[in-house]
N, C-alpha and C. Protein backbone atom coordinates (compact mmCIF):
# COMPACT_ATOMS: atom_id res chain seq x y z
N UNK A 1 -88.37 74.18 167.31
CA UNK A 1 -87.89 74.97 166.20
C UNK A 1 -86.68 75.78 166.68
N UNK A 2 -85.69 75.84 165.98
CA UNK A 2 -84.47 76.25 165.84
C UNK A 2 -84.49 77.87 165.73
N UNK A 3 -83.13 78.85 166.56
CA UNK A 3 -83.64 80.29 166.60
C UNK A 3 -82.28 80.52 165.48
N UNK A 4 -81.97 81.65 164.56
CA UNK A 4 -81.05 81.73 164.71
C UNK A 4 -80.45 83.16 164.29
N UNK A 5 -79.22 83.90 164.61
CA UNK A 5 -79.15 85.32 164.46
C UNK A 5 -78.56 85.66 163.19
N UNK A 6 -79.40 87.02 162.27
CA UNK A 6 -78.46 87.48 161.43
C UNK A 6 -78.11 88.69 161.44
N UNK A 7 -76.74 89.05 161.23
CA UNK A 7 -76.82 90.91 161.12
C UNK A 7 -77.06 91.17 159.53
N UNK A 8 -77.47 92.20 159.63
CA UNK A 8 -77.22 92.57 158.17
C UNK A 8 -77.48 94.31 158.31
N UNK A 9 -76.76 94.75 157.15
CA UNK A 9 -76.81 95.63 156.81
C UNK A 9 -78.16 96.62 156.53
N UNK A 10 -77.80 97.73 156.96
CA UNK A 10 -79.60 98.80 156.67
C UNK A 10 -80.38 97.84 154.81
N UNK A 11 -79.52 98.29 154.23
CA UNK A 11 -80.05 98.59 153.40
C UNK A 11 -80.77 96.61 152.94
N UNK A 12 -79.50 95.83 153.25
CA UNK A 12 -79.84 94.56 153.64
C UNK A 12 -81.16 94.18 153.71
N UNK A 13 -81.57 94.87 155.22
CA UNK A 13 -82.68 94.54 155.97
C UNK A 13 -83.75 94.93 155.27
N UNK A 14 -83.93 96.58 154.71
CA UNK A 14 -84.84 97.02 153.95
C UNK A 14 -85.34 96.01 152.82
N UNK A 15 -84.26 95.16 152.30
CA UNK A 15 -85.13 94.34 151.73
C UNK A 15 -85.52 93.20 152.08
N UNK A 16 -85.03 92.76 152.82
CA UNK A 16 -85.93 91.76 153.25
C UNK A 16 -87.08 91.93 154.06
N UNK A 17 -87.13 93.16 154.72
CA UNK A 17 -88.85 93.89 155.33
C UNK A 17 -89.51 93.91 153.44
N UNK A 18 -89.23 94.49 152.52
CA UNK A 18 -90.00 94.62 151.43
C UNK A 18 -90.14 93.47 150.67
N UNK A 19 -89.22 92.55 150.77
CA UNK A 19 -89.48 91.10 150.14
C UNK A 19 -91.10 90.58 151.06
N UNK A 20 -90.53 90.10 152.24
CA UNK A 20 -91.28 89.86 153.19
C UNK A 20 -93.20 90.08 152.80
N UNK A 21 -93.24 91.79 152.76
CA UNK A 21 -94.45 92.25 153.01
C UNK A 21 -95.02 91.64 151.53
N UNK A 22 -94.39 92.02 150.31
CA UNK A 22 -94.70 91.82 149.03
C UNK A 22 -95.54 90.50 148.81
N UNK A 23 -94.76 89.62 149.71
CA UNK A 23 -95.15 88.29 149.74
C UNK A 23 -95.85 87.44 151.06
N UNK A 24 -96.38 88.87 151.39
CA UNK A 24 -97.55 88.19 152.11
C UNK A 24 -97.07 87.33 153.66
N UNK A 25 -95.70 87.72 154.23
CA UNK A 25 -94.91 86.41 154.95
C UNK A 25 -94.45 87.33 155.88
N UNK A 26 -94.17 86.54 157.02
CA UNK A 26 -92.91 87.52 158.15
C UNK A 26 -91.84 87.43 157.27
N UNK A 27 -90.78 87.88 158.44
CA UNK A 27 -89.55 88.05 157.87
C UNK A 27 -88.68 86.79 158.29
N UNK A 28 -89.33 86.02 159.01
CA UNK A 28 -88.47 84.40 158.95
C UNK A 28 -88.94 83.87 158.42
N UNK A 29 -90.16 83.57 157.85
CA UNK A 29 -90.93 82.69 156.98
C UNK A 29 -90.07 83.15 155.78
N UNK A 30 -90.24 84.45 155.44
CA UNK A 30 -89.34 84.47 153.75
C UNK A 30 -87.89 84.16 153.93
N UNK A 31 -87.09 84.38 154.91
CA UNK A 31 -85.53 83.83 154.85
C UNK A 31 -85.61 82.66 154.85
N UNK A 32 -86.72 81.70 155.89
CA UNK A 32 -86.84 80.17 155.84
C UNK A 32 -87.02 79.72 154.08
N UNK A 33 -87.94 80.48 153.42
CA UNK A 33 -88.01 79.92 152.50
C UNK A 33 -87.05 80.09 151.00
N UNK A 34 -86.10 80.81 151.76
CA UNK A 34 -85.16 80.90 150.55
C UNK A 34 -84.20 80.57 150.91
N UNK A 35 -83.68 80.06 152.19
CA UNK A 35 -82.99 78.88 152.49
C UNK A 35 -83.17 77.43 151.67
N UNK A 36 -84.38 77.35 151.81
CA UNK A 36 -84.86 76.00 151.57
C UNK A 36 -84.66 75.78 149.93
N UNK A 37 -84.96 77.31 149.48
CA UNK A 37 -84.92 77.27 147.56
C UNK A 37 -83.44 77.16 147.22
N UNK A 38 -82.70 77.55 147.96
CA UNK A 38 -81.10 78.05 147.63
C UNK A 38 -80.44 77.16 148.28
N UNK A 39 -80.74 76.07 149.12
CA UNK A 39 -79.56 75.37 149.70
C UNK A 39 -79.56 73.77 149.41
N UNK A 40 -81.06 73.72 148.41
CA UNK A 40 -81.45 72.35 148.51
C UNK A 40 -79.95 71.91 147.27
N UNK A 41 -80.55 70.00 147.55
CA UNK A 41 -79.09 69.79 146.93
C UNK A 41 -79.44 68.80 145.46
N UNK A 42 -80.90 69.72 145.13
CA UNK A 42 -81.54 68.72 144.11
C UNK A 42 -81.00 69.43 142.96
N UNK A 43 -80.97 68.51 141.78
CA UNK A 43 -81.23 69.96 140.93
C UNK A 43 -82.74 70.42 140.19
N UNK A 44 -83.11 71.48 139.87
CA UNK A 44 -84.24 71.64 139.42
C UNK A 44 -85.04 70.70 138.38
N UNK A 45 -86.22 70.59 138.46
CA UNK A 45 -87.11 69.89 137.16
C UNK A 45 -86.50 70.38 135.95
N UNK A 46 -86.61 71.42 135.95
CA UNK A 46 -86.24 71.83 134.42
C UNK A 46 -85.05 71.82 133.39
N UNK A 47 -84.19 71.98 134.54
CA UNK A 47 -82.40 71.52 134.22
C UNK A 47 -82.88 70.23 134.56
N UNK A 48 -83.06 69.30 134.81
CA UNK A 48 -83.27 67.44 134.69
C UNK A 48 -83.74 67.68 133.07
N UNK A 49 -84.69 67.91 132.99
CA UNK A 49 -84.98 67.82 131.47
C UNK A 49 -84.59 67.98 130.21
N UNK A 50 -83.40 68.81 130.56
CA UNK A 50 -82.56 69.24 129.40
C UNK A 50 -81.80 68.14 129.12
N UNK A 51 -81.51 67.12 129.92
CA UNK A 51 -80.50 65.96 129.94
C UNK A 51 -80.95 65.38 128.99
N UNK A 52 -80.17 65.22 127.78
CA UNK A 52 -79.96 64.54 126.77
C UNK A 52 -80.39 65.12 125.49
N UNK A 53 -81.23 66.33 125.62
CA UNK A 53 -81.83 67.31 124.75
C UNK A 53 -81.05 67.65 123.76
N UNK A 54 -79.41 67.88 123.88
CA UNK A 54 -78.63 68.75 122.69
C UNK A 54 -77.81 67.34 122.25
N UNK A 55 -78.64 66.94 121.19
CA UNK A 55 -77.93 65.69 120.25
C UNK A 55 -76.85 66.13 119.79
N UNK A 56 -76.67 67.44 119.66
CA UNK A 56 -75.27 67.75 119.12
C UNK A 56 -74.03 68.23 120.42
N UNK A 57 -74.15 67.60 121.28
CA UNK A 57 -73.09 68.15 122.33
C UNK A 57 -72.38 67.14 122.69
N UNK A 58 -71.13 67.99 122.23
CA UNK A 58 -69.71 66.62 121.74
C UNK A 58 -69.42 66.36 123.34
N UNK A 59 -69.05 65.11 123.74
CA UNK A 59 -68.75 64.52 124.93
C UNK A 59 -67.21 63.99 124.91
N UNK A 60 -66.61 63.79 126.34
CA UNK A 60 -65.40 63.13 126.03
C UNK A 60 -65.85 62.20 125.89
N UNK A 61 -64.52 61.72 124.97
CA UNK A 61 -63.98 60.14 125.07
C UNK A 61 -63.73 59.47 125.37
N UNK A 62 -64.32 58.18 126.02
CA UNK A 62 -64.35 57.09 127.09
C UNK A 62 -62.74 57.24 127.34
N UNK A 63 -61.78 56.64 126.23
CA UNK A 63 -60.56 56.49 126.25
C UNK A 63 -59.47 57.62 125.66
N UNK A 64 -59.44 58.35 125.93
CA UNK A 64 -58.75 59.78 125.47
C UNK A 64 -57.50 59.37 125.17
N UNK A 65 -56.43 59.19 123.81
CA UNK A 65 -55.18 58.18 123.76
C UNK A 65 -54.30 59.60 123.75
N UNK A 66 -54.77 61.01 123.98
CA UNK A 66 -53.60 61.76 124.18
C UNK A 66 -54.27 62.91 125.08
N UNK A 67 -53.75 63.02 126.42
CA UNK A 67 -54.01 64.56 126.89
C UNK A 67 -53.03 65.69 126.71
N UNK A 68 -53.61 66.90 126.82
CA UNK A 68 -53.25 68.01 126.16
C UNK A 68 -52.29 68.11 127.46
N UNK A 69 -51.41 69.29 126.89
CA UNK A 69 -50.19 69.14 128.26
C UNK A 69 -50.83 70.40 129.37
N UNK A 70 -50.32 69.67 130.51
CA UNK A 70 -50.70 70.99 131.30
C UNK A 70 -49.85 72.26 131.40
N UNK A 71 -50.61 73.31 132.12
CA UNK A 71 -50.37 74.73 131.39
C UNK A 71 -49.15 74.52 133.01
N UNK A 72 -48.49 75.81 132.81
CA UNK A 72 -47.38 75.79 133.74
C UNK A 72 -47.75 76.49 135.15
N UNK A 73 -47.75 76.14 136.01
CA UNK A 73 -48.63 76.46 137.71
C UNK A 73 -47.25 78.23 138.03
N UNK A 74 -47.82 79.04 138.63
CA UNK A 74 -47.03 79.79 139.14
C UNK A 74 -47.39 79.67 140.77
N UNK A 75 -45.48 79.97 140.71
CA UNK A 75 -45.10 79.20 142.17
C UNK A 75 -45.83 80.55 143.08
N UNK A 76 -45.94 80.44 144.48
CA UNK A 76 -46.16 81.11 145.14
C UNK A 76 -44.34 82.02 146.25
């Protein structure tokens, strides 16, 4: 198992000691596990399910026969 360092700030830390205790966990078990909630690269069950749900949500057009003009870039 992998070590690894974080600083953080007082007030930072205070919560993650009160996350931690709330939930019953050390304090690497709860950062491990909100790594794992926050970095995964799935998307959730529940957003999957919405897919296809709003019959009324206008989509582009395979073949779009005019794009809108682009806006003007400022130079640096």
């Amino acid at each position: 198992m992998s070590q690894i360092t974080l600083y953080l700030d007082d007030a930072t830390q205070s919560l993650v000691e009160q996350a931690a205790q709330a939930n019953g966990v050390s304090k690497s078990r709860w950062v491990a596990n909100i790594i794992r909630k926050y970095a995964t690269q799935e998307w959730p069950k529940d957003c999957l399910a919405l897919a296809g749900s709003f019959t009324d949500f206008p989509l582009r057009e395979e073949n779009p026969t005019s794009l809108p003009a682009d806006v003007p870039r400022v130079g640096f």
